[in-house]
C-alpha atoms as a PDB file:
ATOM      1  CA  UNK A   1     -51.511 130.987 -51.122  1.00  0.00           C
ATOM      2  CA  UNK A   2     -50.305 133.506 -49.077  1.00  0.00           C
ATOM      3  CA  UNK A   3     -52.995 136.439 -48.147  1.00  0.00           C
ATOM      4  CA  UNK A   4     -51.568 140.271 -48.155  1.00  0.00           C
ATOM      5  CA  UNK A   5     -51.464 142.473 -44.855  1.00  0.00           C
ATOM      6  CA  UNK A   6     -50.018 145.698 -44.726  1.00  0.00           C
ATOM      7  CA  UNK A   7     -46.970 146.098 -42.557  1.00  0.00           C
ATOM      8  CA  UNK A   8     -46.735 148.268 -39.264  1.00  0.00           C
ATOM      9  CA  UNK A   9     -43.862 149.856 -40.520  1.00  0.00           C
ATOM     10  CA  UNK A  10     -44.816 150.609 -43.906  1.00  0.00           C
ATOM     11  CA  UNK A  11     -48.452 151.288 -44.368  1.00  0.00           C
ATOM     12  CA  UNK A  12     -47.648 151.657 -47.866  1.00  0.00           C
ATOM     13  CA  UNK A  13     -46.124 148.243 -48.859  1.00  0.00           C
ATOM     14  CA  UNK A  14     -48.500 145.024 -49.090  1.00  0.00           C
ATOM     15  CA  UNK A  15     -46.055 142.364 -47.768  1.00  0.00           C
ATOM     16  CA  UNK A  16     -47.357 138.804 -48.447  1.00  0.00           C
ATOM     17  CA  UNK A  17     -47.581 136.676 -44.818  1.00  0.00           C
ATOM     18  CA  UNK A  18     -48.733 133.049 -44.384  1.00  0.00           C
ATOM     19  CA  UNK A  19     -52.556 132.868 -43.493  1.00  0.00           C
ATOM     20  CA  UNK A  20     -51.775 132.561 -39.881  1.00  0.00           C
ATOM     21  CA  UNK A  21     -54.630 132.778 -36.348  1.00  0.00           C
ATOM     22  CA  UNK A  22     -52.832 136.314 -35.850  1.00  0.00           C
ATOM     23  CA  UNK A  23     -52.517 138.387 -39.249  1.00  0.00           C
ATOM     24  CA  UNK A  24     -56.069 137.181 -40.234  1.00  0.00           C
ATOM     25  CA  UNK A  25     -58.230 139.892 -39.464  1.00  0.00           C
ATOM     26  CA  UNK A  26     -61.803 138.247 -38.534  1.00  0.00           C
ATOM     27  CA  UNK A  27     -64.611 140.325 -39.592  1.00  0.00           C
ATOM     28  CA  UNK A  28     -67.208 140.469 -36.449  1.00  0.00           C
ATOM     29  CA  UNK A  29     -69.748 138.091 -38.073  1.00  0.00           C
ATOM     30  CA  UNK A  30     -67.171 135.278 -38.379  1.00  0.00           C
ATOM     31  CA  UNK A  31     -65.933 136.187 -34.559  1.00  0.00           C
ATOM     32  CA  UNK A  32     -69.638 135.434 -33.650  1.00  0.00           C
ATOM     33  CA  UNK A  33     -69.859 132.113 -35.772  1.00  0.00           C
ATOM     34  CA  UNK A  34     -66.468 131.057 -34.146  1.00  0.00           C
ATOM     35  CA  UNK A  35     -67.816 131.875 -30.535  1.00  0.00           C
ATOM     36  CA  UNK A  36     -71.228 130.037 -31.534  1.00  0.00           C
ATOM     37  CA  UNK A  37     -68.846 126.805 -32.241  1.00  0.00           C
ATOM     38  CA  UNK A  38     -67.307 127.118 -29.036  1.00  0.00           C
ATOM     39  CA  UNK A  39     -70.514 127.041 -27.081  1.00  0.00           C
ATOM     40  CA  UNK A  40     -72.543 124.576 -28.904  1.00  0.00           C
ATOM     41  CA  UNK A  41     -73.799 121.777 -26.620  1.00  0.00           C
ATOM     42  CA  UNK A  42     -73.634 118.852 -28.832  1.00  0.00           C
ATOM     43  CA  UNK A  43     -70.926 119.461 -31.177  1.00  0.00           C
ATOM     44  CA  UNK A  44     -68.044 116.820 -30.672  1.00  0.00           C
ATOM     45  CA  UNK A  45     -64.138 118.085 -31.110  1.00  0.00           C
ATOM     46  CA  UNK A  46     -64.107 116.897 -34.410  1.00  0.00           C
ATOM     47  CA  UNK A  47     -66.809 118.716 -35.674  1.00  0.00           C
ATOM     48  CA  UNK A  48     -66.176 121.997 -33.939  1.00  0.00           C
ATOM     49  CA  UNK A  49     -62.774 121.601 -35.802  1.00  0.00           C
ATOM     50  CA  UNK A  50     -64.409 121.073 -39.131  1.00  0.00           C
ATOM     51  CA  UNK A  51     -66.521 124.419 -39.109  1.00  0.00           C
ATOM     52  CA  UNK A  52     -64.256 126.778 -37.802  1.00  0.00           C
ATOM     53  CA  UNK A  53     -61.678 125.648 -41.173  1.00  0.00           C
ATOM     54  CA  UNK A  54     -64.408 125.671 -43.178  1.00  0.00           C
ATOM     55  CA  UNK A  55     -65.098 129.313 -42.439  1.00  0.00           C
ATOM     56  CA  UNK A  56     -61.482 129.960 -43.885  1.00  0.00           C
ATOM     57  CA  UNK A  57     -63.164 129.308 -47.356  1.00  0.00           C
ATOM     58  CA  UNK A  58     -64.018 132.223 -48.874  1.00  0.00           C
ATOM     59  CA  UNK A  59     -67.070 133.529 -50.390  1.00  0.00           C
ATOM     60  CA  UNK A  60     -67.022 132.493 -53.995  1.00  0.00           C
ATOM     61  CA  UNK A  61     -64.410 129.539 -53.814  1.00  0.00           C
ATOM     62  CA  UNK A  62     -65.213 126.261 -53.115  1.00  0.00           C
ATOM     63  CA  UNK A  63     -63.294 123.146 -52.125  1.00  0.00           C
ATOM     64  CA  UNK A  64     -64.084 119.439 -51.818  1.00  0.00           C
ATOM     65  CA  UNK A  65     -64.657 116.788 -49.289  1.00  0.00           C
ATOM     66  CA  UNK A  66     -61.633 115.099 -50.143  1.00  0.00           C
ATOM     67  CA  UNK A  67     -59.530 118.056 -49.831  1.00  0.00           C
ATOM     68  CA  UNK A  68     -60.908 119.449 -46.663  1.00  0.00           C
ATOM     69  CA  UNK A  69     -60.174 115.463 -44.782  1.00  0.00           C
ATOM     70  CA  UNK A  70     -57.118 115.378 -46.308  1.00  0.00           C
ATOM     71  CA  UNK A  71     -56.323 118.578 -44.202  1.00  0.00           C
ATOM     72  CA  UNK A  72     -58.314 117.706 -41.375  1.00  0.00           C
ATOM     73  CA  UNK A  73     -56.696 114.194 -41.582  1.00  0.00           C
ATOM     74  CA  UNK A  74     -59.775 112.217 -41.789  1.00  0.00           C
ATOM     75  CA  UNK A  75     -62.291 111.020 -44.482  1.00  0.00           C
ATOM     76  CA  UNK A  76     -64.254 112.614 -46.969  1.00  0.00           C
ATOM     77  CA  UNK A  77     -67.200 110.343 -45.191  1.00  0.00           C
ATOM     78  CA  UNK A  78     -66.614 112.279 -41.573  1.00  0.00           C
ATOM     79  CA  UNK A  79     -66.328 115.487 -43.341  1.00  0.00           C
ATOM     80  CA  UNK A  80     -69.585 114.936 -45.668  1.00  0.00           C
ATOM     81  CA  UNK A  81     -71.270 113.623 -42.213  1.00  0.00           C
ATOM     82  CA  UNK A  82     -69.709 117.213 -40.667  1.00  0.00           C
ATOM     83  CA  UNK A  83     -71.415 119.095 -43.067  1.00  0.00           C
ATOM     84  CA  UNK A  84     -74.936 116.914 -43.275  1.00  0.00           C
ATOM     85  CA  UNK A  85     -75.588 117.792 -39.613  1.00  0.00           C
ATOM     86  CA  UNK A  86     -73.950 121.420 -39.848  1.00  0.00           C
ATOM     87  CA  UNK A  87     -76.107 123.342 -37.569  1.00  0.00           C
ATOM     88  CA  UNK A  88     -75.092 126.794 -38.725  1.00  0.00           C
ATOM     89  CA  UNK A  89     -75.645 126.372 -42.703  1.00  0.00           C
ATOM     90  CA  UNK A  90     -75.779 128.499 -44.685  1.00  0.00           C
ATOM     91  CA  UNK A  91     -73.233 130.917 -42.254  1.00  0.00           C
ATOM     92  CA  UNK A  92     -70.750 127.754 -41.535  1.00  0.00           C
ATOM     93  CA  UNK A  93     -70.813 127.482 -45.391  1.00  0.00           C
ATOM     94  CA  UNK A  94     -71.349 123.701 -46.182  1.00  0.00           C
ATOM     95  CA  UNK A  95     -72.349 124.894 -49.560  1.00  0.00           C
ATOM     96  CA  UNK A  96     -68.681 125.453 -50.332  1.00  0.00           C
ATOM     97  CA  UNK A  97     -67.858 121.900 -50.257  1.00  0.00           C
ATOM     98  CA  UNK A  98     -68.430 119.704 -53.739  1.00  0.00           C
ATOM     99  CA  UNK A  99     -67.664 116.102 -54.788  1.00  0.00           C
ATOM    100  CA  UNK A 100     -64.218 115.494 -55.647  1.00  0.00           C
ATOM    101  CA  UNK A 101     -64.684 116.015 -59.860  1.00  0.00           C
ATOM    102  CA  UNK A 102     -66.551 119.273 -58.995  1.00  0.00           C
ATOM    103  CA  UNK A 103     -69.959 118.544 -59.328  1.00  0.00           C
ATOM    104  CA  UNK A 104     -72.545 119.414 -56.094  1.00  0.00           C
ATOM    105  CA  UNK A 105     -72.674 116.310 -54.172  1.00  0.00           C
ATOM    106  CA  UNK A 106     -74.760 116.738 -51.146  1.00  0.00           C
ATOM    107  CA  UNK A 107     -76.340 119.312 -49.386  1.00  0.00           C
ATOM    108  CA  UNK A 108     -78.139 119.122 -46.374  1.00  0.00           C
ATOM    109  CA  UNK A 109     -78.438 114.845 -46.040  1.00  0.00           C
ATOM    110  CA  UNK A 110     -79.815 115.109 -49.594  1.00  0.00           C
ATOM    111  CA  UNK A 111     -77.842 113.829 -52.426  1.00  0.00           C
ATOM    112  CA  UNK A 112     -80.788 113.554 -54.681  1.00  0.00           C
ATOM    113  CA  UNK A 113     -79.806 115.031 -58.486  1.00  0.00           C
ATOM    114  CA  UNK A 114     -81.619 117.991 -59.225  1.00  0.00           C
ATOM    115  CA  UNK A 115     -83.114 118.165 -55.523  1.00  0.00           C
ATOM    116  CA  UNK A 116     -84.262 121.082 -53.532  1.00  0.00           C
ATOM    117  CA  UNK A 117     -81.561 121.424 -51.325  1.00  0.00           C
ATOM    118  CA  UNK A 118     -78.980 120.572 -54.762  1.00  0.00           C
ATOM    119  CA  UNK A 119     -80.485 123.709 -55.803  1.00  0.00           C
ATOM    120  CA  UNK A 120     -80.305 125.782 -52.922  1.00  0.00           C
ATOM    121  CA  UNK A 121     -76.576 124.946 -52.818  1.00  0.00           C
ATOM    122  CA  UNK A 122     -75.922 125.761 -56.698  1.00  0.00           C
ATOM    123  CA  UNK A 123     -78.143 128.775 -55.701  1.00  0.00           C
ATOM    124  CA  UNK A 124     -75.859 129.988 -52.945  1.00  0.00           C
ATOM    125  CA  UNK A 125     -72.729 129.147 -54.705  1.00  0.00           C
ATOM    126  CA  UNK A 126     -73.881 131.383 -57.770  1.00  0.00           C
ATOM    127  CA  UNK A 127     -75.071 134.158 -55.448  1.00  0.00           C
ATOM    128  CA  UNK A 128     -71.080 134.018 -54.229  1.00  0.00           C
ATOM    129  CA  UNK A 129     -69.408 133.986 -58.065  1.00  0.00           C
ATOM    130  CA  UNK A 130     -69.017 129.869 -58.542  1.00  0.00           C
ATOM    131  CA  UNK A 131     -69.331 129.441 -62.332  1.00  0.00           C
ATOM    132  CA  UNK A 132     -70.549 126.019 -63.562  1.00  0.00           C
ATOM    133  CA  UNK A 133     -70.107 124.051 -66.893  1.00  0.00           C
ATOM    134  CA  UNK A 134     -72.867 122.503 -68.607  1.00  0.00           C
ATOM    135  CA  UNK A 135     -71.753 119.441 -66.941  1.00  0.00           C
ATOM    136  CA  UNK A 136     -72.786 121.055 -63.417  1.00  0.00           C
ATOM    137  CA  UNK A 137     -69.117 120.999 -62.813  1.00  0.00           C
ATOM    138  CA  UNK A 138     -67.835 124.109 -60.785  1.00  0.00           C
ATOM    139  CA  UNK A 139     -65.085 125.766 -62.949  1.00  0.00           C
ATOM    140  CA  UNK A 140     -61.773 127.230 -61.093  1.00  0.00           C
ATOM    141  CA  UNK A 141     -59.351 125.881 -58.408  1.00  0.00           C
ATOM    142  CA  UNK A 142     -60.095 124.091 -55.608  1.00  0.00           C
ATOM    143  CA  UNK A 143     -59.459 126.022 -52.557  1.00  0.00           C
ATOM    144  CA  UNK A 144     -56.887 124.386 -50.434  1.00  0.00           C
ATOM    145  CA  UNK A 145     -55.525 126.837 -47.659  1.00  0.00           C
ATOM    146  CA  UNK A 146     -57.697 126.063 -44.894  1.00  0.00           C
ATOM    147  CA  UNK A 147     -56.760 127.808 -41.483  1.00  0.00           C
ATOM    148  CA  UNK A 148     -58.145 126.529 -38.574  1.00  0.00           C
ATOM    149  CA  UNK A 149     -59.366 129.509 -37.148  1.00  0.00           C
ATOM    150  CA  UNK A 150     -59.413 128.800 -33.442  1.00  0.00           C
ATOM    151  CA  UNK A 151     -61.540 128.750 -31.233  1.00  0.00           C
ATOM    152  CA  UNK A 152     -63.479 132.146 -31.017  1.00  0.00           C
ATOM    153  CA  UNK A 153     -62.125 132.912 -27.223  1.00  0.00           C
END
């Protein structure tokens, strides 16, 4: 999905652009998370990768495991093991991420139905705009146009 900018030339005209490093506009909060990645101590390559995408999904989307590895190219395992051990949740928004038919999945290393941290993340997913079924199955696309968005330098 491409996201709208306005042009230089013509304040006046949306022009659609490719999400791209240089016409997203970061807002300071997300420049801070980004820099935070960057200077972690213990966060390997991988996993510094993984959080800085993750913060391309917006508030009130949400994507899966599946898709995220599949654009990482890795496994939904590393990328569920990514977000178990995210040290920035709820800012790096692991909460975002659901089991492949929709449904919560984990949150936090706890995959327990109905469990505290299951409802903290339906919590913070409603708070954003995610509607559920009765089948606790998130309703709406799953967001796919991850950017990775550098490195915060």
């Amino acid at each position: 999905m491409a996201s709208l900018t306005k042009t230089k030339q013509s304040p006046s005209k949306l022009t659609p652009t490719p999400p791209s490093q240089e016409c997203l506009s970061l807002s300071p909060q997300t420049k801070k998370f980004l820099h935070r990645i960057s200077l972690h101590p213990t966060l390997t390559p991988y996993r510094r990768r993984v959080y800085r995408t993750l913060l391309s999904v917006p508030a009130g989307r949400w994507t899966t495991y599946s898709a995220l590895a599949a654009h990482l190219g890795s496994s939904a395992r590393a990328v569920g093991n990514a977000m178990r051990t995210n040290p920035f949740a709820p800012e790096v928004p692991c909460h975002r991420v659901l089991a492949m038919n929709g449904t919560l999945g984990g949150y936090k290393g706890e995959w327990i139905l109905g469990g505290k941290y299951q409802v903290e993340k339906r919590l913070l997913l409603e708070g954003e705009g995610v509607v559920f079924d009765e089948g606790g199955r998130a309703k709406g696309e799953c967001f796919r146009e991850f950017v990775d968005l550098g490195s915060g330098k």
